[in-house]
N, C-alpha and C. Protein backbone atom coordinates (compact mmCIF):
# COMPACT_ATOMS: atom_id res chain seq x y z
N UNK A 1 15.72 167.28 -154.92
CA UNK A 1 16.90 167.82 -155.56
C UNK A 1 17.63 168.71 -154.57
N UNK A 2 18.50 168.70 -154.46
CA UNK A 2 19.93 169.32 -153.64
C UNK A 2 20.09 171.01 -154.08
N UNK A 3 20.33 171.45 -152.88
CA UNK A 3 20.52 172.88 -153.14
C UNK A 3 21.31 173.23 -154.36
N UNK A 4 22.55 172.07 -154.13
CA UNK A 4 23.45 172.76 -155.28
C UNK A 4 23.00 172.31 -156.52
N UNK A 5 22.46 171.04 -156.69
CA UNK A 5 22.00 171.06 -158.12
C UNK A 5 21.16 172.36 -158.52
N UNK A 6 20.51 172.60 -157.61
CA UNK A 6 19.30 173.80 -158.39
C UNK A 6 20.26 175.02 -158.61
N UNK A 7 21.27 175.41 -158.09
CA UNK A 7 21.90 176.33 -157.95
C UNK A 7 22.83 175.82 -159.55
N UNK A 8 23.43 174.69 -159.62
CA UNK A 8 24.61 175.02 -160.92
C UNK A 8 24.56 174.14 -161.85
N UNK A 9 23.47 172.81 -161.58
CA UNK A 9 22.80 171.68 -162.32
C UNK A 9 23.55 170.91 -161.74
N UNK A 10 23.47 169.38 -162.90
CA UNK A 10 24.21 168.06 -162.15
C UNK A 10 25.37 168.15 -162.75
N UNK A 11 25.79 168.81 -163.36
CA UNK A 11 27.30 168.32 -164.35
C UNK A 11 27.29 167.89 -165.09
N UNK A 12 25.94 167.14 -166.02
CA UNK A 12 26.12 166.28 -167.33
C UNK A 12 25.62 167.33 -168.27
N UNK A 13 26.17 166.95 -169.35
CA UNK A 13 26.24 167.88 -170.66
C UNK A 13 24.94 168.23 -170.56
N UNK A 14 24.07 168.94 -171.29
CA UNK A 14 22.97 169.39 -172.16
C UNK A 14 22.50 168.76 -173.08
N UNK A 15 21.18 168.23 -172.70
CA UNK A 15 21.15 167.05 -173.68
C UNK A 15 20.85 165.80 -173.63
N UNK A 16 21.33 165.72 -172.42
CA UNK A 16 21.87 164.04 -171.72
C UNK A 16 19.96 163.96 -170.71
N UNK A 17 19.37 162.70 -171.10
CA UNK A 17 18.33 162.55 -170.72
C UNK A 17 18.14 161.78 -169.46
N UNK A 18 19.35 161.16 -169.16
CA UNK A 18 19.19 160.31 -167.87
C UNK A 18 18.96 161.24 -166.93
N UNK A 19 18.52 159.84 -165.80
CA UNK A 19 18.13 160.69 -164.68
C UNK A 19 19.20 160.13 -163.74
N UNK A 20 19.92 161.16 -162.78
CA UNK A 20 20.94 160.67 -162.14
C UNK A 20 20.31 160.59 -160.38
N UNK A 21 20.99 159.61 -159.82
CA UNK A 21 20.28 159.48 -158.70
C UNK A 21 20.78 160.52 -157.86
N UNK A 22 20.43 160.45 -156.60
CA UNK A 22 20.45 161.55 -155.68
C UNK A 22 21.93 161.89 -155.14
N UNK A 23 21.94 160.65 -154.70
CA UNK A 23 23.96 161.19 -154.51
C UNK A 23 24.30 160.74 -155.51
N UNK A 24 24.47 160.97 -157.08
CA UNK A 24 25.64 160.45 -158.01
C UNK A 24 26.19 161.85 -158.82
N UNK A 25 27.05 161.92 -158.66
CA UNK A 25 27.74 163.13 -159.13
C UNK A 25 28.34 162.87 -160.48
N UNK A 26 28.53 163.94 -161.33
CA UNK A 26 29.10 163.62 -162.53
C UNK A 26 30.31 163.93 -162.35
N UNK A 27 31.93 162.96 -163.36
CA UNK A 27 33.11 162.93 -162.80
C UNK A 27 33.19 163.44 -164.32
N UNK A 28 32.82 162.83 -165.54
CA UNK A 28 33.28 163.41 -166.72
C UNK A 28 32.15 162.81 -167.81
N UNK A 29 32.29 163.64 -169.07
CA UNK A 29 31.40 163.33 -169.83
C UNK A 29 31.91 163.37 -171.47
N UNK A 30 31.55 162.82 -172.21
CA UNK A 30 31.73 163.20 -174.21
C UNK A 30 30.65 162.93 -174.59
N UNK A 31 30.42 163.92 -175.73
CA UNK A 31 29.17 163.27 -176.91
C UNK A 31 30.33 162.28 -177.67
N UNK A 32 28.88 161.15 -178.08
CA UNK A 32 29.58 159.68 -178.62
C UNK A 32 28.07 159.60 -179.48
N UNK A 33 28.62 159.75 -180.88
CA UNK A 33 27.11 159.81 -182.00
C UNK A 33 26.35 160.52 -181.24
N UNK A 34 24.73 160.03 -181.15
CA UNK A 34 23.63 161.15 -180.96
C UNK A 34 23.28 161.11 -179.44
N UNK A 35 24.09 160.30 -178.50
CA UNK A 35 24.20 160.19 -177.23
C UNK A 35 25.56 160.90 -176.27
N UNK A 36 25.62 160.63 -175.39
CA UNK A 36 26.73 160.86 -174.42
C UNK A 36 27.61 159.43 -173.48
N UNK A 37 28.62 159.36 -173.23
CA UNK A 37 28.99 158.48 -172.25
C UNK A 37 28.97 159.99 -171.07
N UNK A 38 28.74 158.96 -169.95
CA UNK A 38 28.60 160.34 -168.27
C UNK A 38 29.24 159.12 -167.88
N UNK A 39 30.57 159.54 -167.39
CA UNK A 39 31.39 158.81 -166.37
C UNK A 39 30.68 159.33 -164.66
N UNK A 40 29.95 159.00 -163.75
CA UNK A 40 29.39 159.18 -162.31
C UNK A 40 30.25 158.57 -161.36
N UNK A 41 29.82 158.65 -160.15
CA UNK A 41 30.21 158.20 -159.29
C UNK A 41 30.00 156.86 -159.36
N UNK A 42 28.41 156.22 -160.04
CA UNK A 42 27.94 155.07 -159.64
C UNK A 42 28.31 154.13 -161.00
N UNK A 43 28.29 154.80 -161.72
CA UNK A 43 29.01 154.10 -163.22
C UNK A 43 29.38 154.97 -164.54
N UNK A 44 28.81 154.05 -165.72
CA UNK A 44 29.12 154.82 -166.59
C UNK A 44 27.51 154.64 -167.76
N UNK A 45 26.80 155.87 -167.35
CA UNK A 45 26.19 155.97 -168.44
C UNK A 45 26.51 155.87 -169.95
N UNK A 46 25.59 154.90 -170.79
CA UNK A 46 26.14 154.64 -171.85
C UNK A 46 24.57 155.31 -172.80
N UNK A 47 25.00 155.69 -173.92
CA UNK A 47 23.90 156.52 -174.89
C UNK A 47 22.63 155.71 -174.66
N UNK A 48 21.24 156.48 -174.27
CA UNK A 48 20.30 155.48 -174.65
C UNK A 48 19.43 156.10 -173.40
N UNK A 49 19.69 156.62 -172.59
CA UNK A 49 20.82 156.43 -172.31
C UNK A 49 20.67 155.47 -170.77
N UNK A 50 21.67 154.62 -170.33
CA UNK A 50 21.43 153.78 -169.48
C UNK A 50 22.67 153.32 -168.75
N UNK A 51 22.61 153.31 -167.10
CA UNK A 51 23.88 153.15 -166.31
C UNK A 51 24.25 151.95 -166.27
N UNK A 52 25.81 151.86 -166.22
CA UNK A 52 26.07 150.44 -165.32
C UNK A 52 27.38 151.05 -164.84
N UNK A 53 26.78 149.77 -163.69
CA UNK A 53 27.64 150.01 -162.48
C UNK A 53 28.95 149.33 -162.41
N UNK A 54 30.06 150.52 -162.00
CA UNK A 54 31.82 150.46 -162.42
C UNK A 54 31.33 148.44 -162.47
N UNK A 55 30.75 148.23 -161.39
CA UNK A 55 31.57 146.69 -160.87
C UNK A 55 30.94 145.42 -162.16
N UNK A 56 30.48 146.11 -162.91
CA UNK A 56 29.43 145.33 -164.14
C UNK A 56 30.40 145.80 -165.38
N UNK A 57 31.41 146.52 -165.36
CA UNK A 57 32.27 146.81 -166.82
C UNK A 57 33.12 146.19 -166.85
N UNK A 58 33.47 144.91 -167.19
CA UNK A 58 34.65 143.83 -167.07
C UNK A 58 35.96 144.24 -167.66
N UNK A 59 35.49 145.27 -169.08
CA UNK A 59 36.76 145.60 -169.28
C UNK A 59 36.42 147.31 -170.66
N UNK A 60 37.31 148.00 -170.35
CA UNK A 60 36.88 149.22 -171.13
C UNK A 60 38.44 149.76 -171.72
N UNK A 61 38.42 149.89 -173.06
CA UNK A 61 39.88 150.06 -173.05
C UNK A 61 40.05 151.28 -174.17
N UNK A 62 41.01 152.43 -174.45
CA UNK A 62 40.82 153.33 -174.73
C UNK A 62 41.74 153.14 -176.46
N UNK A 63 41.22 153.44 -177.40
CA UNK A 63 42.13 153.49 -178.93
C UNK A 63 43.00 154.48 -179.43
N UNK A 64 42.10 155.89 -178.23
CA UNK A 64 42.77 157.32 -178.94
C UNK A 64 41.59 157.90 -179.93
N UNK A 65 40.87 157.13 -180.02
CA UNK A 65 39.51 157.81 -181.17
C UNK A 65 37.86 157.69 -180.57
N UNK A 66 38.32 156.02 -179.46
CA UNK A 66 37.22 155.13 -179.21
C UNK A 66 37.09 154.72 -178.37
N UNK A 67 36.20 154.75 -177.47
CA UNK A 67 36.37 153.25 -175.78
C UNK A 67 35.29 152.58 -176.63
N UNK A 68 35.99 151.46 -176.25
CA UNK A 68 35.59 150.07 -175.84
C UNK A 68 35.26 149.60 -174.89
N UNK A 69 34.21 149.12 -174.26
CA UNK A 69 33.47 148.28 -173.78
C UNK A 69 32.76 147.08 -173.19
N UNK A 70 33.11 146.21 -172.61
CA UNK A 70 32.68 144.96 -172.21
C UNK A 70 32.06 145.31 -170.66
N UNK A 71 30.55 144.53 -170.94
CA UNK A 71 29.50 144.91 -170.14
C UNK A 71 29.51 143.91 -169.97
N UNK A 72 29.53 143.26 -168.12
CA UNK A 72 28.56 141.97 -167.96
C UNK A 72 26.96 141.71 -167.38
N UNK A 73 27.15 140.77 -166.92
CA UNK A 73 25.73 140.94 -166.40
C UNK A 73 25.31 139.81 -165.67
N UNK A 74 24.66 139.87 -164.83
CA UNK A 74 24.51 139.38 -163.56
C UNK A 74 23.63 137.58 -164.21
N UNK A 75 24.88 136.73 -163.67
CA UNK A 75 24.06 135.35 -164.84
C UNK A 75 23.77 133.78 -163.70
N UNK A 76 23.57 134.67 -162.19
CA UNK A 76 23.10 133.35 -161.30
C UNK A 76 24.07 133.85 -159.90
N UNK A 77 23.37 133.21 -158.94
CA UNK A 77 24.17 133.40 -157.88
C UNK A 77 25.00 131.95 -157.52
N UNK A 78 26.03 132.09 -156.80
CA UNK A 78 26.83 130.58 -156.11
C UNK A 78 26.99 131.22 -154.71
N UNK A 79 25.97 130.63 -153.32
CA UNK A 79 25.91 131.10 -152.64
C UNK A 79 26.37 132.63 -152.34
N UNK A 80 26.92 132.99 -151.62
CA UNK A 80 27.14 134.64 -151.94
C UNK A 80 28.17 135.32 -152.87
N UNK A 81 27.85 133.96 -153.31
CA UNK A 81 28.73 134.78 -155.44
C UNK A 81 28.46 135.15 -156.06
N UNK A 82 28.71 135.64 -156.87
CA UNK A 82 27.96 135.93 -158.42
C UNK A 82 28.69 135.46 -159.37
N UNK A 83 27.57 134.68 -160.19
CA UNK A 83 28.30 134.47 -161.60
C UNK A 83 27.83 135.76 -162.63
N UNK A 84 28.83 135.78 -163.61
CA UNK A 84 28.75 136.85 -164.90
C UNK A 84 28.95 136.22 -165.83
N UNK A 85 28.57 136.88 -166.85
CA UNK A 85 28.35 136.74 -168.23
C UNK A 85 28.75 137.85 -169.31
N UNK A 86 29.83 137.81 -169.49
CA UNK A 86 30.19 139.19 -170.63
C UNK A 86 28.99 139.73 -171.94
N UNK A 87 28.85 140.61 -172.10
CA UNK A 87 27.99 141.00 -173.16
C UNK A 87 28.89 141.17 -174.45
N UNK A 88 28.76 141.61 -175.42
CA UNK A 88 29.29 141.67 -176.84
C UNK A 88 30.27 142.96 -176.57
N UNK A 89 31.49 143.24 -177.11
CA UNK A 89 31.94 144.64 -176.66
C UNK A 89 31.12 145.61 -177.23
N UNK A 90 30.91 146.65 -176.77
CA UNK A 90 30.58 148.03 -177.49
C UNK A 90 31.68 149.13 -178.01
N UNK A 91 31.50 149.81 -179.16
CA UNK A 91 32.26 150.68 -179.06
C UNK A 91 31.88 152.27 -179.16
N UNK A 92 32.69 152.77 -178.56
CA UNK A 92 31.63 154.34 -178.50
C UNK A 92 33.02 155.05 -179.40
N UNK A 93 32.82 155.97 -180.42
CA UNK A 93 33.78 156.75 -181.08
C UNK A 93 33.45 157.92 -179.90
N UNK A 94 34.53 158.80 -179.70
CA UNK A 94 34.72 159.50 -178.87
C UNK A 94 35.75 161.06 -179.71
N UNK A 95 34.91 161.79 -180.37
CA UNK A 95 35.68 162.78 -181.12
C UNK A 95 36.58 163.98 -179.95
N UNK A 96 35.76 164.24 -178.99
CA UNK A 96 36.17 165.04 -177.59
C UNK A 96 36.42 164.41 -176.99
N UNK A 97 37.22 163.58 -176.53
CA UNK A 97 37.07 162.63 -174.96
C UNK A 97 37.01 163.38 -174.14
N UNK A 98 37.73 164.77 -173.90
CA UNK A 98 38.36 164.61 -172.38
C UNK A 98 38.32 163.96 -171.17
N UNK A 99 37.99 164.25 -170.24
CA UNK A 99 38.64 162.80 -169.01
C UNK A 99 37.92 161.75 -169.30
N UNK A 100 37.35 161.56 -170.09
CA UNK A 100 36.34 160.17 -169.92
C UNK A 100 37.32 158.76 -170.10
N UNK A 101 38.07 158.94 -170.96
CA UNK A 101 39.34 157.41 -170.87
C UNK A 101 39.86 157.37 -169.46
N UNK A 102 40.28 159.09 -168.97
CA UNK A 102 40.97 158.55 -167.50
C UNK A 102 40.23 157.71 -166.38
N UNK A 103 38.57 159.03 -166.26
CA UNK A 103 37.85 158.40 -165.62
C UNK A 103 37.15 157.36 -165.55
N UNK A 104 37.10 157.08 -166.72
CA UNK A 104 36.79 155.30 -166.58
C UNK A 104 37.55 153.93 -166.56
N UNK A 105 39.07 154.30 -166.58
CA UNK A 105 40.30 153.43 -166.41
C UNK A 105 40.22 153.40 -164.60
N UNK A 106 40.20 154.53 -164.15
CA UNK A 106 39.98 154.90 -163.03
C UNK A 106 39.45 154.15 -161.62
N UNK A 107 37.98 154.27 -162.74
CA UNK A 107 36.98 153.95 -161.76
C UNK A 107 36.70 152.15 -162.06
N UNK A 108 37.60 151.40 -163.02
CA UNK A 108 36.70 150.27 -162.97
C UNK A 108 37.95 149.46 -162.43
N UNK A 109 38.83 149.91 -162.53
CA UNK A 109 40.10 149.43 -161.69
C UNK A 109 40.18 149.44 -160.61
N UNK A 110 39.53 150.51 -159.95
CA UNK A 110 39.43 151.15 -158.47
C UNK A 110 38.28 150.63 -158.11
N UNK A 111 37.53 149.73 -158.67
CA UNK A 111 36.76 149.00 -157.96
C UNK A 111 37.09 147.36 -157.32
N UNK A 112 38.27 147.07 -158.27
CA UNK A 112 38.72 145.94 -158.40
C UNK A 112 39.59 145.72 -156.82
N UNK A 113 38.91 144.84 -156.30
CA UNK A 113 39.97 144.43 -154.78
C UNK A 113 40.99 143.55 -154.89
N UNK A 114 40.66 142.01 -155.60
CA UNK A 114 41.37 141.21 -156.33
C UNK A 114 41.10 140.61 -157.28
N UNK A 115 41.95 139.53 -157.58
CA UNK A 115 41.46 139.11 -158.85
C UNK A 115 42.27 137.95 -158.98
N UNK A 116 41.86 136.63 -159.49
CA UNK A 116 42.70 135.50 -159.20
C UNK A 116 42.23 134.36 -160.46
N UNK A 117 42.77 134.26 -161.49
CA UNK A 117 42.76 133.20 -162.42
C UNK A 117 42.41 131.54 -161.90
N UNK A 118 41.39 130.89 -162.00
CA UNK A 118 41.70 129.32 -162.27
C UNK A 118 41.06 128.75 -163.02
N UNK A 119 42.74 128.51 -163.68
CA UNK A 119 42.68 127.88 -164.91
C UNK A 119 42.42 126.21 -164.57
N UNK A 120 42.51 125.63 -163.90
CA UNK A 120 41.72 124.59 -164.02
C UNK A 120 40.54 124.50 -164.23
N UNK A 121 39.79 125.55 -163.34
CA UNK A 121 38.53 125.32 -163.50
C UNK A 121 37.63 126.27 -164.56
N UNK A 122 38.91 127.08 -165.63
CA UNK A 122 38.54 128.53 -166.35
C UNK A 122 37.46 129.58 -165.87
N UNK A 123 37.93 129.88 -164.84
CA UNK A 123 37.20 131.52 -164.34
C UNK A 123 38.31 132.50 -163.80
N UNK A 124 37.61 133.57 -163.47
CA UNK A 124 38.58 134.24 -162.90
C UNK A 124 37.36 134.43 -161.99
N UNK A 125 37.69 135.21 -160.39
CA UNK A 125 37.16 135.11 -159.35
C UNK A 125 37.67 136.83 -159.22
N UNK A 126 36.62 137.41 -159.05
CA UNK A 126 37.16 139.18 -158.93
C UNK A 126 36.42 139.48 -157.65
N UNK A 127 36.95 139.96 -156.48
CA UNK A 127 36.53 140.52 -155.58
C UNK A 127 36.13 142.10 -155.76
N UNK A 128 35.05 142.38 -156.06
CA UNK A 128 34.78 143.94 -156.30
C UNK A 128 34.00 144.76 -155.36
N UNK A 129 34.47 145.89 -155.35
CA UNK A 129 33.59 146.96 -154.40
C UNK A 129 32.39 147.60 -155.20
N UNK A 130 31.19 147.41 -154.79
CA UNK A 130 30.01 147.91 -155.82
C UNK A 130 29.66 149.49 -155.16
N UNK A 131 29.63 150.31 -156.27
CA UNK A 131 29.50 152.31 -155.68
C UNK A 131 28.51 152.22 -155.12
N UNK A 132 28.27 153.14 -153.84
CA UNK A 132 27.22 153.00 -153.49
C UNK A 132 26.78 151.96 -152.71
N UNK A 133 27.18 150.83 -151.94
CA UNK A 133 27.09 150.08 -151.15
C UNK A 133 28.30 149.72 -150.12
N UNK A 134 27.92 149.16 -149.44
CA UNK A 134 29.26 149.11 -147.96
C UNK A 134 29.94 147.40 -148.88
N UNK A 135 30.85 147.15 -148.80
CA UNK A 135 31.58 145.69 -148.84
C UNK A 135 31.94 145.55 -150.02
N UNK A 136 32.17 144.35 -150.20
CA UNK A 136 32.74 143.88 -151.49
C UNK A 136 32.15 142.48 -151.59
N UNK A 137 32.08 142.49 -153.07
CA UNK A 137 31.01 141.44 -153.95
C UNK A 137 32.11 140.66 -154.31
N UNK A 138 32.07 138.97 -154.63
CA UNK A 138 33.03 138.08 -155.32
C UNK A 138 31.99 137.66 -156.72
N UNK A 139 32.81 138.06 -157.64
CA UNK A 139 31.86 137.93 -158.54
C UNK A 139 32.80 136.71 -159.69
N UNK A 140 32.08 135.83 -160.27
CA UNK A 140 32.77 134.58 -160.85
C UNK A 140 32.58 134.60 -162.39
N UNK A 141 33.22 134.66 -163.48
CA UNK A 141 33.57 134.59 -164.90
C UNK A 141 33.56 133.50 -165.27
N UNK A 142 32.74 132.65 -165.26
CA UNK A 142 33.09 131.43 -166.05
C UNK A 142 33.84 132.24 -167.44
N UNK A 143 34.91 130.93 -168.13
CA UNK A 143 35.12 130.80 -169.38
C UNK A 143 34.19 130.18 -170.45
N UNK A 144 34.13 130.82 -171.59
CA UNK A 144 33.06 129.95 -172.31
C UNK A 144 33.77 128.28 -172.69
N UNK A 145 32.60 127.62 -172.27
CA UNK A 145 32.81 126.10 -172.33
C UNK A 145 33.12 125.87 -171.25
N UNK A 146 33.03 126.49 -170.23
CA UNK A 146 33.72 125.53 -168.81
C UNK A 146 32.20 125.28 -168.35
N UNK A 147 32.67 124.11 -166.97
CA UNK A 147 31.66 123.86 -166.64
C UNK A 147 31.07 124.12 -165.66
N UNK A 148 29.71 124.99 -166.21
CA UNK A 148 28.91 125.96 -165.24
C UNK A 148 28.72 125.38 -163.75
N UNK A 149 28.12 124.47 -163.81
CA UNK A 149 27.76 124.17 -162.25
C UNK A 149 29.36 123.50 -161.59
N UNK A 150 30.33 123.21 -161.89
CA UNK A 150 31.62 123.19 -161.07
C UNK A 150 32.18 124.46 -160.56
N UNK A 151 31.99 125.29 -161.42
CA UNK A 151 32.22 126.59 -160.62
C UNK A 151 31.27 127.38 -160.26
N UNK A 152 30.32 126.97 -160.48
CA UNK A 152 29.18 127.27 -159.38
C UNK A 152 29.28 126.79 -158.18
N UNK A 153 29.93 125.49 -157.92
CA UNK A 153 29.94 124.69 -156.66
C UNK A 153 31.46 125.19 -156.11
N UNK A 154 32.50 125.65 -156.67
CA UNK A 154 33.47 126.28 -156.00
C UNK A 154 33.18 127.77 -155.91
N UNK A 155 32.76 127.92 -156.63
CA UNK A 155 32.66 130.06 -155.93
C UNK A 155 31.91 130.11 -154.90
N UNK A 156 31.11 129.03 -154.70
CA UNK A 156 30.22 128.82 -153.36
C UNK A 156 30.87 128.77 -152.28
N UNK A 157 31.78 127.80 -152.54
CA UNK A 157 32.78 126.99 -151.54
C UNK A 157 33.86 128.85 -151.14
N UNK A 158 34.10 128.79 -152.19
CA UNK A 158 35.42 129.93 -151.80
C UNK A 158 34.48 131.51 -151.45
N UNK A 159 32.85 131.95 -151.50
CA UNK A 159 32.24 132.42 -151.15
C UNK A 159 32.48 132.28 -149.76
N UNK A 160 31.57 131.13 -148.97
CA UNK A 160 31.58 130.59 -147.37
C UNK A 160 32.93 130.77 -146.85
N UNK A 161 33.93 131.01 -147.34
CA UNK A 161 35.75 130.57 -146.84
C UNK A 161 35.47 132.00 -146.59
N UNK A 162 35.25 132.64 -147.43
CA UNK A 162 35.84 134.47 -147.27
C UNK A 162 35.10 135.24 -146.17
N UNK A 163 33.38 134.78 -146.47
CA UNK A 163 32.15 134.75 -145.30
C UNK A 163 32.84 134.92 -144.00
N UNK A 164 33.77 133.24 -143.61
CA UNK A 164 34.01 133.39 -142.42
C UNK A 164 35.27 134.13 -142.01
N UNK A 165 36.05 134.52 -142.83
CA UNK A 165 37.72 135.07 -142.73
C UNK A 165 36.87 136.51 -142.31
N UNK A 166 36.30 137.11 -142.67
CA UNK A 166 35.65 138.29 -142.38
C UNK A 166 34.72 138.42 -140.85
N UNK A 167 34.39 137.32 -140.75
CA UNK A 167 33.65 137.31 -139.60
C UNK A 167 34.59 136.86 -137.93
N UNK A 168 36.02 136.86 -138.31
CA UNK A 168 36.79 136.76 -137.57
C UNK A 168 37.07 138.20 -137.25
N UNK A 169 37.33 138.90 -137.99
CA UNK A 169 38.03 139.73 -138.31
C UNK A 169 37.19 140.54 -137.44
């Protein structure tokens, strides 16, 4: 533990049972029911309590009462791709927000490098920066009903393309 933690704590509420890693700093926090959301550096703790990382929240969107939620999750690789898989949305009621809508509009946007629709093949293709690591990840969305191993065999393809544009560089 870090001088300054012992000196002024980590920044998450009182209460909050996670354990935060060594460099992850707290950016903002609310009680949400009998848990907390902790907006960090490395993600967003959700009640339970348990992290994910900005580049795993596909989409989080704010009501004024409530964030919302969409968690994915890691559903196969296509050579140095990743495919995802959305989880069910969550919703957290949020009676205090303070910064927690900003900071998590923030941070999952600000992870986002690009982002490119094909609709032929229904995915979207998101180039993301993961906290806490050097580079950026291409991570692949199938649509439900498309077909898995075709865009498994192009995120591969457009994986190796980017591989080498970088290795020019």
């Amino acid at each position: 533990m870090g001088l300054w933690r012992r000196l002024f704590g980590s920044g998450a509420p009182a209460g909050f049972s996670g354990e935060l890693a060594k460099d992850e700093h707290v950016l903002a926090s609310a009680a949400s029911g009998d848990g907390f959301l902790v907006a960090t550096t490395l993600g967003l703790w959700l009640p339970g309590p348990r992290r994910v990382g900005w580049h795993l929240v596909s989409k989080a969107s704010w009501s004024g009462t409530a964030l919302a939620v969409i968690e994915a999750e890691e559903d196969g690789e296509a050579g140095e791709a990743v495919l995802l898989r959305d989880l069910p949305p969550q919703r957290f009621p949020l009676p205090s927000p303070g910064k927690v809508p900003e900071v998590v509009h923030a941070r999952v946007t600000g992870s986002i490098r690009s982002s490119k629709r094909n609709e032929d093949l229904g995915a979207w293709f998101v180039q993301r920066k993961v906290a806490g690591r050097d580079g950026v990840v291409l991570q692949v969305r199938p649509d439900a009903g498309a077909d898995v191993e075709r865009v498994r065999k192009v995120a591969a393809e457009v994986a190796a393309k980017i591989a080498a544009l970088r290795a020019v560089d």
